[in-house]
Protein backbone atom coordinates (compact mmCIF):
# COMPACT_ATOMS: atom_id res chain seq x y z
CA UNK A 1 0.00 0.00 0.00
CA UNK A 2 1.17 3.18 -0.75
CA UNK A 3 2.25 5.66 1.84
CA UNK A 4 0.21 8.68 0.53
CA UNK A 5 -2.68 8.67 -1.57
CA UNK A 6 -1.14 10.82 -3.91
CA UNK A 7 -1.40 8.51 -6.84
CA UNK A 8 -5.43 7.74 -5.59
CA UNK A 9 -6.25 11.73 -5.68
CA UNK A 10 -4.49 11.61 -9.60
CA UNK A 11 -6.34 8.80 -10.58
CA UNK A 12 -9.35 10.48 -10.31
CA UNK A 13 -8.35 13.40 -12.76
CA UNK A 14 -9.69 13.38 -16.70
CA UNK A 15 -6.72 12.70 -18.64
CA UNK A 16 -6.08 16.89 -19.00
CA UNK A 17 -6.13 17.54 -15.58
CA UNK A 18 -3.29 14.67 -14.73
CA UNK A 19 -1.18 15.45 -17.34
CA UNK A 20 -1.32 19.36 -16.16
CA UNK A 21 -0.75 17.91 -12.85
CA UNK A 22 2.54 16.03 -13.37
CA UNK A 23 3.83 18.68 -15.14
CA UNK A 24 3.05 21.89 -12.53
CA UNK A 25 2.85 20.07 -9.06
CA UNK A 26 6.66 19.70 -9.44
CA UNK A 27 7.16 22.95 -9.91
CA UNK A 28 5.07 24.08 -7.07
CA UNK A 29 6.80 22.10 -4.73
CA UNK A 30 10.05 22.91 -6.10
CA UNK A 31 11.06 19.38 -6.27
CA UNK A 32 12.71 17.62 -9.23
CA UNK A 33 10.00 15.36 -11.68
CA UNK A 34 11.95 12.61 -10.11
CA UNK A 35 11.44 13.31 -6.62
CA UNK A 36 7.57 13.97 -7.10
CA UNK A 37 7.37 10.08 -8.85
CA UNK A 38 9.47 8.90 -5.94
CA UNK A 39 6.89 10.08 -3.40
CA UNK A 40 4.47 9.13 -5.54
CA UNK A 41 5.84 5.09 -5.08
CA UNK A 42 6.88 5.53 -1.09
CA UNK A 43 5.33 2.42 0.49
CA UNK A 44 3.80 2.29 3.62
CA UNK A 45 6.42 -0.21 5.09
CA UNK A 46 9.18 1.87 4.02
CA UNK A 47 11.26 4.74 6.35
CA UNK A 48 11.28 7.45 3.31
CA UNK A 49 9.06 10.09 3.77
CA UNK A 50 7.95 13.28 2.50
CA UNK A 51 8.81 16.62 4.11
CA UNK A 52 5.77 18.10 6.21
CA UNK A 53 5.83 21.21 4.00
CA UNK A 54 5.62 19.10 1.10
CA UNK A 55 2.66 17.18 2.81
CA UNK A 56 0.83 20.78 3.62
CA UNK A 57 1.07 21.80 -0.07
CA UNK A 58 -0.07 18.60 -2.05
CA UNK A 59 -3.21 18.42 0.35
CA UNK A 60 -4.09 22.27 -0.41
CA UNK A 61 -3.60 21.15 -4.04
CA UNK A 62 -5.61 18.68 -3.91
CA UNK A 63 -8.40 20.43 -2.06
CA UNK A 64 -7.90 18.11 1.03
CA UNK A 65 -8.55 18.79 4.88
CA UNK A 66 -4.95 18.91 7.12
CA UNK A 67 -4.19 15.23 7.79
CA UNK A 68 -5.60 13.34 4.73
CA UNK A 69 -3.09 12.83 2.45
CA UNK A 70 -1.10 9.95 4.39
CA UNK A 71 -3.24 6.54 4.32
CA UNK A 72 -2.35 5.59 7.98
CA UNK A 73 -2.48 8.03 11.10
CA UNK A 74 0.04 8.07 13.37
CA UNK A 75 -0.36 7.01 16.43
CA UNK A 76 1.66 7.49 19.70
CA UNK A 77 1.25 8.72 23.78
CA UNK A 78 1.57 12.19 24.58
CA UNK A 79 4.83 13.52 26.78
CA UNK A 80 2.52 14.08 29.44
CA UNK A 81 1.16 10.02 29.22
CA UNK A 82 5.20 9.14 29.34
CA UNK A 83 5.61 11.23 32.43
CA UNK A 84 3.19 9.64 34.16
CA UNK A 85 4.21 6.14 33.29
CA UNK A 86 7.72 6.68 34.47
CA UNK A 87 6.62 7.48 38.02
């Protein structure tokens, strides 16, 4: 499974809109063609990831809410949880 649903969100353009896509959305995140395909392939298993910035922009591009563009949510205890099971 892929890391981010980049590839799901393109999938859904008409064939005008994705080829616009792959050629501006590098641009606008001022990454190389190349880097945009490699986050484009990042798997889920896999420790590569994009940069949060990078993350922030695709999901206004895409018209998505903050959080949505990464298939699995992170999950974790807060400092304050820690604290309290260390004493």
């Amino acid at each position: 499974m892929d890391k981010y649903k980049i590839n799901e969100v393109l999938d859904k353009l008409t064939v005008k809109e994705y080829r616009f896509a792959l050629r501006e959305i590098p641009g606008i995140l001022q990454v190389s063609v190349n880097t945009f395909h490699n986050y484009r392939k990042i798997k889920s298993d896999e420790p590569q990831d994009i940069p949060y910035e990078k993350v922030k922009q695709l999901e206004i591009l895409f018209g998505m809410e903050n959080g949505v563009l990464a298939n699995e949510k992170m999950n974790g205890k807060s400092l304050v949880e820690l604290f309290k099971g260390q004493y």
